[in-house]
N, C-alpha and C. Protein backbone atom coordinates (compact mmCIF):
# COMPACT_ATOMS: atom_id res chain seq x y z
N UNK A 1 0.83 -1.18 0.00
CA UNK A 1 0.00 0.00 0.00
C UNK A 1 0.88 1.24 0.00
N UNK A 2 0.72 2.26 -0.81
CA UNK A 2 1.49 3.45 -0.96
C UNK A 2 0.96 4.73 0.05
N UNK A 3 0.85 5.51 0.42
CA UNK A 3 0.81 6.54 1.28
C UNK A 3 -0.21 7.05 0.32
N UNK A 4 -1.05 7.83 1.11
CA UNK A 4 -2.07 8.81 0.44
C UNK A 4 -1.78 10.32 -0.07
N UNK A 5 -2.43 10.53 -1.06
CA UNK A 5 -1.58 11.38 -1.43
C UNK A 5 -3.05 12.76 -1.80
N UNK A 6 -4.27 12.15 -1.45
CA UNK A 6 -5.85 13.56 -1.61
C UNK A 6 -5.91 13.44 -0.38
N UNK A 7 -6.58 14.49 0.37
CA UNK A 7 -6.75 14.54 1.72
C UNK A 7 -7.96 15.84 1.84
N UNK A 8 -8.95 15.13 2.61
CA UNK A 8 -10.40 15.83 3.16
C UNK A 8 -9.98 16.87 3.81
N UNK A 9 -11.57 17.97 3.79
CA UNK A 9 -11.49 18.88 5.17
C UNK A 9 -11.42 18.01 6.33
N UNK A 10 -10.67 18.68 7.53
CA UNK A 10 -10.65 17.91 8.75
C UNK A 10 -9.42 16.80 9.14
N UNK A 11 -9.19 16.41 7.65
CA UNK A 11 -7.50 15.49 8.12
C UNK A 11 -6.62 16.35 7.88
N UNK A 12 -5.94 15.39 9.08
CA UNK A 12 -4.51 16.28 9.46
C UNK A 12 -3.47 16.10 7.95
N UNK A 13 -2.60 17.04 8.32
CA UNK A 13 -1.51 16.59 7.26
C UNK A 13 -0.20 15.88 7.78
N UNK A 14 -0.01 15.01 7.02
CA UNK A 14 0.90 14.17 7.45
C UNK A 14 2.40 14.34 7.13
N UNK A 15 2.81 15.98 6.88
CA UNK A 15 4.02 16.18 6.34
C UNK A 15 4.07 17.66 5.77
N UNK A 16 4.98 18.31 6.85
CA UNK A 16 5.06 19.71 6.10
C UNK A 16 5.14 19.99 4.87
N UNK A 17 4.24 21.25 3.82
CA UNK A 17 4.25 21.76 2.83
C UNK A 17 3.32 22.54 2.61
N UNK A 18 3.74 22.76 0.96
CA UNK A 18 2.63 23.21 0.66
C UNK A 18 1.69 22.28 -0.15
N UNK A 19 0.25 23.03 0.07
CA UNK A 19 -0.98 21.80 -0.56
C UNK A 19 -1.84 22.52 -1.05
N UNK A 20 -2.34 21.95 -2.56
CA UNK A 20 -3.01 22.54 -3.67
C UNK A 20 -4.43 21.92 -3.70
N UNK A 21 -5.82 22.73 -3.82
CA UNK A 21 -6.92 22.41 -4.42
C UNK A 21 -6.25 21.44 -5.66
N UNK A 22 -6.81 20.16 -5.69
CA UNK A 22 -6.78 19.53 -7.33
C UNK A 22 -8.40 19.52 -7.52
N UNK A 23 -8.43 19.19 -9.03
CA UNK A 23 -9.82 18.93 -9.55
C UNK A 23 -10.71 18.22 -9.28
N UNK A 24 -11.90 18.15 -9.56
CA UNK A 24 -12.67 16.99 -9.05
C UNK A 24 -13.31 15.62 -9.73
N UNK A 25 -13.31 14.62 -9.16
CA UNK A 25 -13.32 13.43 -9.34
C UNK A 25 -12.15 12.64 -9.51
N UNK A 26 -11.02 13.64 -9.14
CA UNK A 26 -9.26 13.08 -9.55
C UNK A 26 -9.76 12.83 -10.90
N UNK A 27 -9.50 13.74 -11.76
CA UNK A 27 -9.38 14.02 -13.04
C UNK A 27 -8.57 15.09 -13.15
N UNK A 28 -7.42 14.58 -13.84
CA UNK A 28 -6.11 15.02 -14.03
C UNK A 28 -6.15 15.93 -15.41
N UNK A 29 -7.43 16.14 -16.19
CA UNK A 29 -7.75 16.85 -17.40
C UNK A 29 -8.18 18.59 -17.06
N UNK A 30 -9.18 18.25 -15.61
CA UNK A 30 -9.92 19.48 -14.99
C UNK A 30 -8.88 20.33 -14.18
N UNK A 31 -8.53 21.33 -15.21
CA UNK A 31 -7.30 22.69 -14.18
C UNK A 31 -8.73 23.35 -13.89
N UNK A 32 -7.58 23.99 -12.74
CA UNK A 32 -8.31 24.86 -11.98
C UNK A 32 -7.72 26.17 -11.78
N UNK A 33 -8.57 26.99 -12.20
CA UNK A 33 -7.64 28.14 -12.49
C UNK A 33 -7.85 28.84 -11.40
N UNK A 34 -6.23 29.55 -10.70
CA UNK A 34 -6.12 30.06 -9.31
C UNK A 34 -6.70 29.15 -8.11
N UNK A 35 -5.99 27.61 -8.23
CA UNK A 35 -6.52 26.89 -7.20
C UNK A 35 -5.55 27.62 -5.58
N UNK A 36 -6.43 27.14 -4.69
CA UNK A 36 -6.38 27.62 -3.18
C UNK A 36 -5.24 26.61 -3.06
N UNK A 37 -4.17 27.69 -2.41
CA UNK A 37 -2.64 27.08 -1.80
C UNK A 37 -2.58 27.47 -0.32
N UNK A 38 -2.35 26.29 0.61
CA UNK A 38 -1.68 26.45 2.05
C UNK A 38 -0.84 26.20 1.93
N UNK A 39 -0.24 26.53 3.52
CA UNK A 39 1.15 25.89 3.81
C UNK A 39 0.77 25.32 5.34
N UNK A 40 0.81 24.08 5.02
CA UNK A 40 0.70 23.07 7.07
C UNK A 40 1.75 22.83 7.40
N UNK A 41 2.03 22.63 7.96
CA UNK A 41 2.83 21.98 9.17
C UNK A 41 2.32 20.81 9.85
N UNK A 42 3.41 19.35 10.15
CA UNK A 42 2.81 18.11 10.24
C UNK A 42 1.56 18.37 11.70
N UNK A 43 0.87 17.40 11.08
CA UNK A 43 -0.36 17.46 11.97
C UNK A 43 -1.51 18.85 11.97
N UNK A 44 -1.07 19.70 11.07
CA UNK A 44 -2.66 20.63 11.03
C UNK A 44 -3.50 19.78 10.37
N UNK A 45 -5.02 20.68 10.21
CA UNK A 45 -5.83 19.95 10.21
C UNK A 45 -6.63 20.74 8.48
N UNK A 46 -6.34 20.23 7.49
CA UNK A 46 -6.78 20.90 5.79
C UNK A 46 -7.72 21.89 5.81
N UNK A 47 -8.08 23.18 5.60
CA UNK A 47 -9.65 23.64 5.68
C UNK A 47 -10.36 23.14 4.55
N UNK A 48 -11.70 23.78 4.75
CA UNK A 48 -12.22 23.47 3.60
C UNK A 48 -12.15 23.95 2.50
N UNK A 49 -12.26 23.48 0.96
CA UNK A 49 -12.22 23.41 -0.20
C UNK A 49 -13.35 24.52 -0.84
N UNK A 50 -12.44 25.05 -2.20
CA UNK A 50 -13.82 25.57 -2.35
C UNK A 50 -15.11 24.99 -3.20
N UNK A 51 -15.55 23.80 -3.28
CA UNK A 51 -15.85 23.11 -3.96
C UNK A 51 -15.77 21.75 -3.38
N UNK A 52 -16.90 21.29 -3.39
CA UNK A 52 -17.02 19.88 -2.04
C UNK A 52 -16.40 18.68 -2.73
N UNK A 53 -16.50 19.03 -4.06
CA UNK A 53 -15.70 17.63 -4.56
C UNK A 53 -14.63 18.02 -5.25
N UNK A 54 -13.63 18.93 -4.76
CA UNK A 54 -11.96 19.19 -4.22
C UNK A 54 -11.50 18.65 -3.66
N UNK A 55 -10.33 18.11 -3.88
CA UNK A 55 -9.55 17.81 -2.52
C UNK A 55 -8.16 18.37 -2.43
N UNK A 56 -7.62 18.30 -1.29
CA UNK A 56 -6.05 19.09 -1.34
C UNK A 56 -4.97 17.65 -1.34
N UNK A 57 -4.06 18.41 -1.95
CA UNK A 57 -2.66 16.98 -2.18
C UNK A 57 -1.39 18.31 -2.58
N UNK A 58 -0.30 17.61 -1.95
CA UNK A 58 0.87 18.09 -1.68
C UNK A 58 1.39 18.85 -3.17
N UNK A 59 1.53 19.87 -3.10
CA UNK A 59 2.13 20.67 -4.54
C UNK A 59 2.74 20.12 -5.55
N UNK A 60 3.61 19.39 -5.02
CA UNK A 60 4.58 18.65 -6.21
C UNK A 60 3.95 17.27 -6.77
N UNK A 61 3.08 16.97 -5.48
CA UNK A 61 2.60 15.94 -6.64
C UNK A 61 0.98 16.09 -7.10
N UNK A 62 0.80 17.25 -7.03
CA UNK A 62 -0.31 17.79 -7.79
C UNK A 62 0.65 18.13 -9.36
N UNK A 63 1.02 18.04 -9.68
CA UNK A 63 1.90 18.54 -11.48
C UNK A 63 1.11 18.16 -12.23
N UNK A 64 1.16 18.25 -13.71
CA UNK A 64 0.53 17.37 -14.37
C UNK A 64 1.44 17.55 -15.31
N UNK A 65 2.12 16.09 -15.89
CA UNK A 65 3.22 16.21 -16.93
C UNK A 65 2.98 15.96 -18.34
């Protein structure tokens, strides 16, 4: 099993960075233009999205190549 890499409002983060709104349904086609960027620190807790079927995932591996 590999580590998770989308993460809900309400879970913690499991590893300092920064973390990007991605698209919804994990569809890697749907940009989002001016998606919402934090920065956590291990163990905060994600806010919410703007868009309920968003989720946040770590910057770098939000890319799309």
């Amino acid at each position: 099993m590999g580590e998770q890499t989308e993460f809900e409002e309400g879970q913690r983060a499991p590893n300092p960075g920064v973390y990007v709104e991605v698209g919804e349904a994990r569809s890697f086609h749907t940009q989002i233009e001016n998606p919402k960027r934090i920065t956590l620190e291990k163990g905060d807790k994600f806010p919410e999205t703007t868009n309920k079927n968003r989720k946040w995932k770590k910057e770098e591996k939000a890319r799309v190549h």
